[in-house]
Protein backbone atom coordinates (compact mmCIF):
# COMPACT_ATOMS: atom_id res chain seq x y z
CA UNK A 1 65.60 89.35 91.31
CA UNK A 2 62.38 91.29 90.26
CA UNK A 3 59.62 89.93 88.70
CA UNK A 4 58.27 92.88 86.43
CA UNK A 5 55.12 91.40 84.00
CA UNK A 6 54.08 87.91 83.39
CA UNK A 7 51.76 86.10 81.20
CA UNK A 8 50.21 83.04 81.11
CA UNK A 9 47.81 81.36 78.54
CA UNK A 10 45.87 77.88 78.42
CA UNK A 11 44.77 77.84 81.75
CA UNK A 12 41.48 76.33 81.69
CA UNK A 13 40.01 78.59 84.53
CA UNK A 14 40.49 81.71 82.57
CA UNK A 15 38.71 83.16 79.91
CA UNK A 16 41.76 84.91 78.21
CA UNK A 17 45.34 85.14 78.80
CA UNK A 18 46.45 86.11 82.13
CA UNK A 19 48.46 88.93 82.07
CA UNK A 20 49.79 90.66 85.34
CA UNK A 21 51.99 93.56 85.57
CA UNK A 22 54.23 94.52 88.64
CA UNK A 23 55.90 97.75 87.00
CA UNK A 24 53.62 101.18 86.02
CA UNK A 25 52.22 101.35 82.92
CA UNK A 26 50.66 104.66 83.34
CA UNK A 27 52.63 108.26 83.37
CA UNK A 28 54.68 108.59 86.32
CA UNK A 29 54.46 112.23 88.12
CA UNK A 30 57.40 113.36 90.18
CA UNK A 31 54.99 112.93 93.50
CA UNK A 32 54.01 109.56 92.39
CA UNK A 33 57.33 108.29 92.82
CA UNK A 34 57.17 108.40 96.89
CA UNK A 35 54.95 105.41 96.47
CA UNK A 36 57.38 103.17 93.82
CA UNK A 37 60.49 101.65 93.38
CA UNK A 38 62.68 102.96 90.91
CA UNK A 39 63.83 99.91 88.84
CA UNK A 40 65.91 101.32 86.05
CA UNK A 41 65.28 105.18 84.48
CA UNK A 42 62.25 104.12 82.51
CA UNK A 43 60.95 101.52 84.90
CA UNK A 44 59.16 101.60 88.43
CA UNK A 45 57.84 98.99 90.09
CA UNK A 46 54.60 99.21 92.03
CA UNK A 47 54.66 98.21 96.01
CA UNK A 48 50.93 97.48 95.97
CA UNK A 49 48.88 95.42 93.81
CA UNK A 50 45.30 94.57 94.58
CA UNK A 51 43.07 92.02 93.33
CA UNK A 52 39.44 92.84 93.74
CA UNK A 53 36.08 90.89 93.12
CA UNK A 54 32.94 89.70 94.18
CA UNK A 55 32.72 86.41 95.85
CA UNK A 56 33.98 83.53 93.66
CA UNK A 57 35.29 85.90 91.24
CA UNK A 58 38.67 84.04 90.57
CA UNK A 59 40.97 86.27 93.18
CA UNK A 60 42.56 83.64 95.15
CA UNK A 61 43.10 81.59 91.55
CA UNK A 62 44.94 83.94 90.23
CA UNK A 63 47.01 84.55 93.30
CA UNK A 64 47.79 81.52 93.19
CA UNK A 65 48.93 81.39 89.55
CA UNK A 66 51.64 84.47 90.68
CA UNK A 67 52.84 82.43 93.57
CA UNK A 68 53.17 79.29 91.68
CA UNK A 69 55.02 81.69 88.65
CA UNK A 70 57.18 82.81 91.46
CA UNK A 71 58.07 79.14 92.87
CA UNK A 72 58.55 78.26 89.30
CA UNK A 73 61.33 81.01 88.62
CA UNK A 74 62.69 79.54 91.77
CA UNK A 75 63.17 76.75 89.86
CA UNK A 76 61.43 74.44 92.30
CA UNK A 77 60.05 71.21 91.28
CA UNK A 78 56.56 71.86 89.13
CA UNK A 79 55.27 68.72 90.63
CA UNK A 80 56.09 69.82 94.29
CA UNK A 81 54.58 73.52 94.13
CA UNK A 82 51.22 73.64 95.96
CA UNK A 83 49.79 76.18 93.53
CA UNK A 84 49.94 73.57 90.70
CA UNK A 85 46.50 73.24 90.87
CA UNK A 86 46.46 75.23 88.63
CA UNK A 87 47.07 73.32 85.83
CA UNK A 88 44.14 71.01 86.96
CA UNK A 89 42.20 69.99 83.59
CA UNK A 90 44.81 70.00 81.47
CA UNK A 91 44.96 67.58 78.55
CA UNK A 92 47.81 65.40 76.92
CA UNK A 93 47.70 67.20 73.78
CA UNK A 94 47.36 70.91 75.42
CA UNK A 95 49.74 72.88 76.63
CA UNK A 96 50.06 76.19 79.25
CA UNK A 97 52.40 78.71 77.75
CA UNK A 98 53.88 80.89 81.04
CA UNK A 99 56.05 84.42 79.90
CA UNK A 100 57.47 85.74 82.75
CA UNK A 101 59.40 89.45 82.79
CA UNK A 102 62.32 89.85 85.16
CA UNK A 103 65.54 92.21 86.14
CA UNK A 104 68.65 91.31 88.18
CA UNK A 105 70.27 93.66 90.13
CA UNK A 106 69.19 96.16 88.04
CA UNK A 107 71.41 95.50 85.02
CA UNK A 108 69.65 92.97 83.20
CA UNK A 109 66.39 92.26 81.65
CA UNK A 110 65.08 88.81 80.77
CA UNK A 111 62.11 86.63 79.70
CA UNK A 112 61.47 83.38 80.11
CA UNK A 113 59.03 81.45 78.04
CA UNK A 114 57.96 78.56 79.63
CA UNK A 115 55.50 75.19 78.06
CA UNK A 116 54.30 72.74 80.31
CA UNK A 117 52.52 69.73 79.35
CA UNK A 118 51.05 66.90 81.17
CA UNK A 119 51.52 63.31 80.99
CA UNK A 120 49.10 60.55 82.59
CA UNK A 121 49.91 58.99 85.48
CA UNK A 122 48.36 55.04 86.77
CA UNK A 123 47.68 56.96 90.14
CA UNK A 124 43.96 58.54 89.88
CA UNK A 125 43.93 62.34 90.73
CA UNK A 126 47.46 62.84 90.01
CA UNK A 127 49.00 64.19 87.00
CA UNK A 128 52.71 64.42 85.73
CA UNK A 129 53.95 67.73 84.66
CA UNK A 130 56.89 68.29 82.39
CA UNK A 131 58.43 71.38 80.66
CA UNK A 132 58.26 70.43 76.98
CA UNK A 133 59.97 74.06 75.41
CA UNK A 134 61.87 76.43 77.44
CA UNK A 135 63.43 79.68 76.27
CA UNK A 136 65.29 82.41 77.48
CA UNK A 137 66.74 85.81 76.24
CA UNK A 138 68.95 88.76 77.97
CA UNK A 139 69.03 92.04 77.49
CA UNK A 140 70.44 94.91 78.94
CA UNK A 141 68.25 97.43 81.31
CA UNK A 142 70.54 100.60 80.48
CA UNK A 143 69.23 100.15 76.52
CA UNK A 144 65.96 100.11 77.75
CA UNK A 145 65.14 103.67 76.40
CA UNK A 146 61.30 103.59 76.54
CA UNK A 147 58.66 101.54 79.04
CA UNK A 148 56.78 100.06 76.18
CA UNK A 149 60.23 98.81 74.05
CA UNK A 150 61.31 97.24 77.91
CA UNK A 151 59.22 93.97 77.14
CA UNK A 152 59.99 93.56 73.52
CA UNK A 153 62.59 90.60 73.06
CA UNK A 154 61.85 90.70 69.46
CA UNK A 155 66.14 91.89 68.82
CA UNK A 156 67.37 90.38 71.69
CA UNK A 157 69.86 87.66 72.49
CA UNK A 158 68.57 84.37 73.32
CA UNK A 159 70.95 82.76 75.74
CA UNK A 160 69.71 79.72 76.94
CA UNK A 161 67.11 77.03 75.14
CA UNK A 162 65.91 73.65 76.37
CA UNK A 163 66.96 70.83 74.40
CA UNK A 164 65.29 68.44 75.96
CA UNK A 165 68.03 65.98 76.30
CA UNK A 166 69.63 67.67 79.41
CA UNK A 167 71.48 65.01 81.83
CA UNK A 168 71.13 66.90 85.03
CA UNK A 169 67.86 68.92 84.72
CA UNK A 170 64.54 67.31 85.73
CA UNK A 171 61.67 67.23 83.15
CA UNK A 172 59.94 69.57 85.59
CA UNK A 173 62.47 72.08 86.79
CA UNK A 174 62.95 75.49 84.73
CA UNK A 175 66.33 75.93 82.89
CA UNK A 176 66.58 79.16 85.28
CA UNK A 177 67.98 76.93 87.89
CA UNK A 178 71.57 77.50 85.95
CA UNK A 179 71.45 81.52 86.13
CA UNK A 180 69.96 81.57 89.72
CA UNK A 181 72.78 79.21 90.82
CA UNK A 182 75.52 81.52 89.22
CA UNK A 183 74.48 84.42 90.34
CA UNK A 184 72.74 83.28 93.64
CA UNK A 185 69.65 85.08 92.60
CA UNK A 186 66.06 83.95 93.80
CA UNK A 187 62.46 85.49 94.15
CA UNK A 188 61.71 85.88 98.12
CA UNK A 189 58.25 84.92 98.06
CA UNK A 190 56.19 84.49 101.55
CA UNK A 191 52.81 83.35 99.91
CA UNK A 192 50.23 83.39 102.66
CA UNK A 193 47.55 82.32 100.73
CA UNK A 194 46.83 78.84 102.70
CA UNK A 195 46.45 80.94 105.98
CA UNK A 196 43.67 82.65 104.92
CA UNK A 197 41.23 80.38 107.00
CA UNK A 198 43.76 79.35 109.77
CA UNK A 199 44.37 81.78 112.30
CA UNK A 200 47.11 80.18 114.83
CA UNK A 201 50.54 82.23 115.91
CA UNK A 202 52.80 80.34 113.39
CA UNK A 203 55.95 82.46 113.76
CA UNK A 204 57.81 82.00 116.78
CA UNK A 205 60.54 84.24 118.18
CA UNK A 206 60.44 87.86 120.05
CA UNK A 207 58.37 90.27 118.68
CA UNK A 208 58.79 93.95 118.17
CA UNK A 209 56.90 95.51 121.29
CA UNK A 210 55.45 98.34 119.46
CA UNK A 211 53.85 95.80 116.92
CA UNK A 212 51.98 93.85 119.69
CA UNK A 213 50.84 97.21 121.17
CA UNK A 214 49.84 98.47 117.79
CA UNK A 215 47.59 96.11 117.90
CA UNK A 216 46.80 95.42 120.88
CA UNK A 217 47.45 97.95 123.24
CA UNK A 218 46.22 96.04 126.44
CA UNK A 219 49.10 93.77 125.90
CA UNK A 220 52.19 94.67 128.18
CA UNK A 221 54.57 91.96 126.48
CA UNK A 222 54.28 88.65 124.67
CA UNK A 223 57.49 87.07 123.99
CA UNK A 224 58.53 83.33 123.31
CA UNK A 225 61.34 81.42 125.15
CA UNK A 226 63.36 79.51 122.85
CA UNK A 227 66.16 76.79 123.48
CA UNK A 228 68.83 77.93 120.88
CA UNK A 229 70.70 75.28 120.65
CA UNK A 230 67.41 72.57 119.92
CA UNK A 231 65.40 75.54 118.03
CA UNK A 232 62.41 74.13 120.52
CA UNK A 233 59.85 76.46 122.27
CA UNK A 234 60.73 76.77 126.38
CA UNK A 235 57.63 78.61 127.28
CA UNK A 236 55.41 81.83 126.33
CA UNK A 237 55.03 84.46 128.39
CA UNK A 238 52.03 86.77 128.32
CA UNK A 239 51.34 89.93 130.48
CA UNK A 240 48.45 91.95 129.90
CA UNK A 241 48.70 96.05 131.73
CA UNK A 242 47.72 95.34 135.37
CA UNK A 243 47.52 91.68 135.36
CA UNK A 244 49.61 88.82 135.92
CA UNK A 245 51.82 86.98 134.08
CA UNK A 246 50.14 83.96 131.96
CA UNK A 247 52.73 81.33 131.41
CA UNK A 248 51.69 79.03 128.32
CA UNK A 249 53.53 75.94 126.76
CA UNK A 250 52.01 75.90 123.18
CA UNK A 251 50.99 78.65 120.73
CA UNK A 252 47.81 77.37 120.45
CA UNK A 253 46.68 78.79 123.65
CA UNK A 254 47.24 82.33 122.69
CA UNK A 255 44.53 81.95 120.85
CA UNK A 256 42.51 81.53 124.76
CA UNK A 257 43.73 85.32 125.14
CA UNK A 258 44.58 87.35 121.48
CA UNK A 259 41.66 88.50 119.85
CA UNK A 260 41.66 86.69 116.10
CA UNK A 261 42.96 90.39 114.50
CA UNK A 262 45.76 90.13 117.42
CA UNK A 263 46.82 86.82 115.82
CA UNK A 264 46.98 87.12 112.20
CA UNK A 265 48.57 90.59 112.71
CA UNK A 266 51.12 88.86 114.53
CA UNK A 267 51.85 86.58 111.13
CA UNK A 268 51.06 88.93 108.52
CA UNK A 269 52.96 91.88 109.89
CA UNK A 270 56.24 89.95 111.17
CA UNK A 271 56.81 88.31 107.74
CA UNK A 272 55.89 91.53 106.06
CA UNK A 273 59.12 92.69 107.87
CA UNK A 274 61.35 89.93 106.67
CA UNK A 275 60.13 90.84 103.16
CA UNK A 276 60.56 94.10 103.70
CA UNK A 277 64.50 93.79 104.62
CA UNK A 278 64.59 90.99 101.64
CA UNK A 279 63.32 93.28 98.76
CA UNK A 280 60.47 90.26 98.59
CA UNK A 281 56.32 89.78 97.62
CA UNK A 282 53.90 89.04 100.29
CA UNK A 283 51.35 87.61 98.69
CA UNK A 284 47.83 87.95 100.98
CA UNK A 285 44.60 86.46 100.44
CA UNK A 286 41.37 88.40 101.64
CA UNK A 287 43.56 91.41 102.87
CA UNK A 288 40.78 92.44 105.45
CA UNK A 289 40.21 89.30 107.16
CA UNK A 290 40.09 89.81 110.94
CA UNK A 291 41.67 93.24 110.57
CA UNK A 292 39.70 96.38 110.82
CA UNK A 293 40.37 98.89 107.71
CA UNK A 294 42.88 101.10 109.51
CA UNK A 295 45.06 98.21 110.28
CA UNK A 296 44.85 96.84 106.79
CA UNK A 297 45.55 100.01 105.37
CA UNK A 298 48.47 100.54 107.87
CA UNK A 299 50.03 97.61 106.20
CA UNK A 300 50.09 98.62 103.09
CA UNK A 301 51.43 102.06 103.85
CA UNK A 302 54.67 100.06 105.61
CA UNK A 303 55.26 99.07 101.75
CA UNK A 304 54.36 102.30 100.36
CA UNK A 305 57.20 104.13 102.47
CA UNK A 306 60.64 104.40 100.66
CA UNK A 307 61.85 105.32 104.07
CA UNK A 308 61.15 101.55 105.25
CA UNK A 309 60.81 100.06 101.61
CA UNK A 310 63.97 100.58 100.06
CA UNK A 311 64.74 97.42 98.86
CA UNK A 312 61.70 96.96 95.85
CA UNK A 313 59.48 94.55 97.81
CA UNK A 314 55.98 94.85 97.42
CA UNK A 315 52.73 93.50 98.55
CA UNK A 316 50.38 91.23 96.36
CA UNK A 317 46.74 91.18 98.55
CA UNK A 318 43.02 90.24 97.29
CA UNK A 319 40.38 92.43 98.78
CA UNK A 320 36.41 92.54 98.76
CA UNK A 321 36.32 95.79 100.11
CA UNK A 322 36.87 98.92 97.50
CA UNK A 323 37.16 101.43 100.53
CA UNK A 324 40.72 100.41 100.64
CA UNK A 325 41.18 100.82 96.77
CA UNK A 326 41.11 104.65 97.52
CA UNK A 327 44.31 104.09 99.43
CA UNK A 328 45.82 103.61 96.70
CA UNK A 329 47.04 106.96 94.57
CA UNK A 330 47.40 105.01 90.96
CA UNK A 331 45.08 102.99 88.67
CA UNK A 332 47.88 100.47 87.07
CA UNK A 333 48.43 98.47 90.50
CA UNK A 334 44.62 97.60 90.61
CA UNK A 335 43.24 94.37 88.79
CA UNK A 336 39.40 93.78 88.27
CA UNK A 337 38.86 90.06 88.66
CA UNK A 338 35.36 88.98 87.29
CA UNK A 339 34.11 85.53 86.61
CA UNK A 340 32.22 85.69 83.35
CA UNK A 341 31.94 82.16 81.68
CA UNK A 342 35.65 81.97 82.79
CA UNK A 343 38.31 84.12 85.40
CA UNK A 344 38.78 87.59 83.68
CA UNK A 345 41.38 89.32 85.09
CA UNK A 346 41.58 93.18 84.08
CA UNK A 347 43.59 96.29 84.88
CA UNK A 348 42.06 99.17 86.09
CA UNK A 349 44.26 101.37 84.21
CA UNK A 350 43.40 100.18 81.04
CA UNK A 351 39.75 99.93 81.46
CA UNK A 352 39.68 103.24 83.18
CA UNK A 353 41.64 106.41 81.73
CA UNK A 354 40.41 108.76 83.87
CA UNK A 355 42.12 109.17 87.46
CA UNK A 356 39.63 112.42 89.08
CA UNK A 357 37.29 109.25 89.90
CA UNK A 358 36.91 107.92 93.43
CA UNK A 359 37.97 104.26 92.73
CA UNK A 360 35.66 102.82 95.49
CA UNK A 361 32.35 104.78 93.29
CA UNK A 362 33.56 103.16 89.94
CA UNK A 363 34.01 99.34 91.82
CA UNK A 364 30.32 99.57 93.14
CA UNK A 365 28.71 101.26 90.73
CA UNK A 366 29.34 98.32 88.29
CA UNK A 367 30.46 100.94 85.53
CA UNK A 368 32.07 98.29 84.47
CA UNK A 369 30.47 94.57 84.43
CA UNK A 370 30.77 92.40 86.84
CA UNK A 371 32.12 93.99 89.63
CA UNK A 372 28.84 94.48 92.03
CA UNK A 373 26.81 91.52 92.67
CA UNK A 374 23.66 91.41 90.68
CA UNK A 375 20.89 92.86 91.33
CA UNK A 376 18.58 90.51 89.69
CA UNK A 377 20.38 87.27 91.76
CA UNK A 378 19.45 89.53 95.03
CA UNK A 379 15.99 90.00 93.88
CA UNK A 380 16.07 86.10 93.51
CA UNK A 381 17.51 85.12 96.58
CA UNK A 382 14.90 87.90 98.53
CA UNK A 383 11.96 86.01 97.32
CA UNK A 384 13.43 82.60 98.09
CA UNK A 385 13.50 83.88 101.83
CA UNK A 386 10.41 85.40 101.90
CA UNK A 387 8.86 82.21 100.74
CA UNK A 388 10.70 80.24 103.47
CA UNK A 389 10.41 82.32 106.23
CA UNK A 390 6.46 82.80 105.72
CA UNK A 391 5.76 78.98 105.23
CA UNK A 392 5.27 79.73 101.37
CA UNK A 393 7.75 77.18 100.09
């Protein structure tokens, strides 16, 4: 199951609709097609999508809205996704419309348009979420003779509406649950949003040996002893090139040894493989955190290889550095994020139609508002100091 465009609309943090796009929208060269996967004739999905902005922009908000989109397509329980948050704010008489844009096994095309509403609750700080209109059509991917008539459900069949009065389907669990349980179809989705701050080992298990000396090539091995049978950790073992063994109990003593890149390389790059032989979205908050650029860029590349990536799965990161936008050879995969009186989320390829510029010059430039901070809030700040500093204040 691919998810190929969404859009969402009434969420109180953003200015306008949020609209997202997995597949290209711009013209797709011959060459460019190393980089994609190829999701029907007219359709290719892109294996890298970045987020960028300036601090407090709205990045990991709207990373969060595709994870919780995601979850929700997995029909789990609105009230039991983390990402809810969301829908903080929300009043009884509003509503958050959710269109979401996705292919199975490449045969089919759906949408699913999704209402929630909100309901008070006698517990303060909590709210209860319900689906109040569901709808879903079906069409079929081999009719699909142009990219712009893929997402246009206008003719198609709708085969599945909420009523409302369902016996077996909780208020807040999508109608999807019926077609994912028929065909045993689900989004993998390894959302490592929440790690973004926490750097401990959190996958256990033996390690390719080239990864640990990829990225750290003082280490001789690192493996974890595990009792099969319990699923408990025995003992780690840790050998660095002409030392002795360090025998640990817990993974939070790597962290006395492993450098903090060592560590998070060791999460992000080990589920990246298991989404990698799932066809599945990593979803990565502040892509460059503890890694240096070459190792951040080395990830990416893992996704952008049909060699290794033949299954569609693709990698969803935020970024504050543009350097690493240049990695990327197409404008379509890149969203602007920019908080202006609200999150504004914006493709490059649409605000940008020319492709001879150097993507990294056109972020910090601010050609186009909002992208750089301002100059005037430096200015600001520089003054503030100098005040301080020379017993002004």
């Amino acid at each position: 199951m691919k998810l190929l465009k969404m859009r969402v609309q009434g969420l109180k943090l953003f200015t306008n609709p949020l609209d997202i796009e997995f597949v290209t929208h711009q013209k797709v060269m011959e060459e460019d097609k190393e980089d994609l996967f190829k999701v029907s004739s007219k359709l290719y999905q892109n294996t890298a999508v970045a987020l960028i902005g300036i601090n407090a922009s709205g990045k990991t908000s709207t990373l969060k809205v595709i994870s919780f989109m995601m979850q929700m397509l997995n029909h789990d329980s609105i009230n039991k996704i983390e990402e809810k948050v969301i829908l903080q704010g929300l009043r009884e008489n509003e509503e958050v419309a959710l269109e979401s844009y996705f292919s199975w096994k490449s045969e089919y095309l759906y949408k699913l348009r999704t209402v929630i509403k909100v309901r008070p609750t006698h517990e303060e700080g909590k709210a209860d979420y319900y689906i109040s209109d569901e709808t879903l059509w079906k069409k079929e991917l081999t009719k699909v003779l142009t990219r712009k008539s893929a997402f246009d459900f206008s003719e198609s069949m709708i085969i599945q509406k909420r009523k409302g009065d369902e016996e077996f389907l909780p208020e807040d669990v999508s109608i999807i649950i019926s077609m994912n349980k028929k065909n045993d179809s689900k989004i993998y989705n390894k959302d490592l949003i929440q790690w973004t701050n926490v750097n401990l080992i959190r996958v256990l298990g033996d390690f390719p040996k080239e990864l640990i000396q990829y990225l750290d090539p003082s280490i001789e091995y690192l493996t974890f002893d595990l009792d099969q049978d319990e699923k408990k950790l025995k003992g780690i073992r840790l050998k660095f090139r002409g030392k002795d063994e360090i025998n640990m109990n817990h993974p939070k003593e790597v962290e006395m040894y492993l450098s903090s890149g060592t560590v998070k390389g060791i999460n992000v790059f080990i589920h990246a493989l298991t989404v990698l032989e799932k066809g599945g979205y990593l979803i990565l908050d502040e892509l460059e955190n503890h890694f240096n650029k070459e190792i951040a860029t080395s990830l990416l590349r893992l996704f952008m290889d049909q060699q290794i990536n033949k299954r569609g799965a693709a990698i969803i990161f935020s970024t504050h550095y543009p350097e690493i936008l240049d990695r990327l050879s197409r404008n379509d995969n890149i969203y602007f994020v920019r908080n202006i009186d609200g999150i504004r989320v914006d493709n490059l390829g649409r605000l940008l139609k020319r492709s001879d510029l150097k993507k990294s010059d056109v972020y910090q430039s601010a050609f186009i508002k909002g992208t750089a901070p301002q100059y005037e809030a430096y200015q600001a700040m520089k003054r503030a100091f100098s005040s301080i500093v020379n017993g002004e204040a």
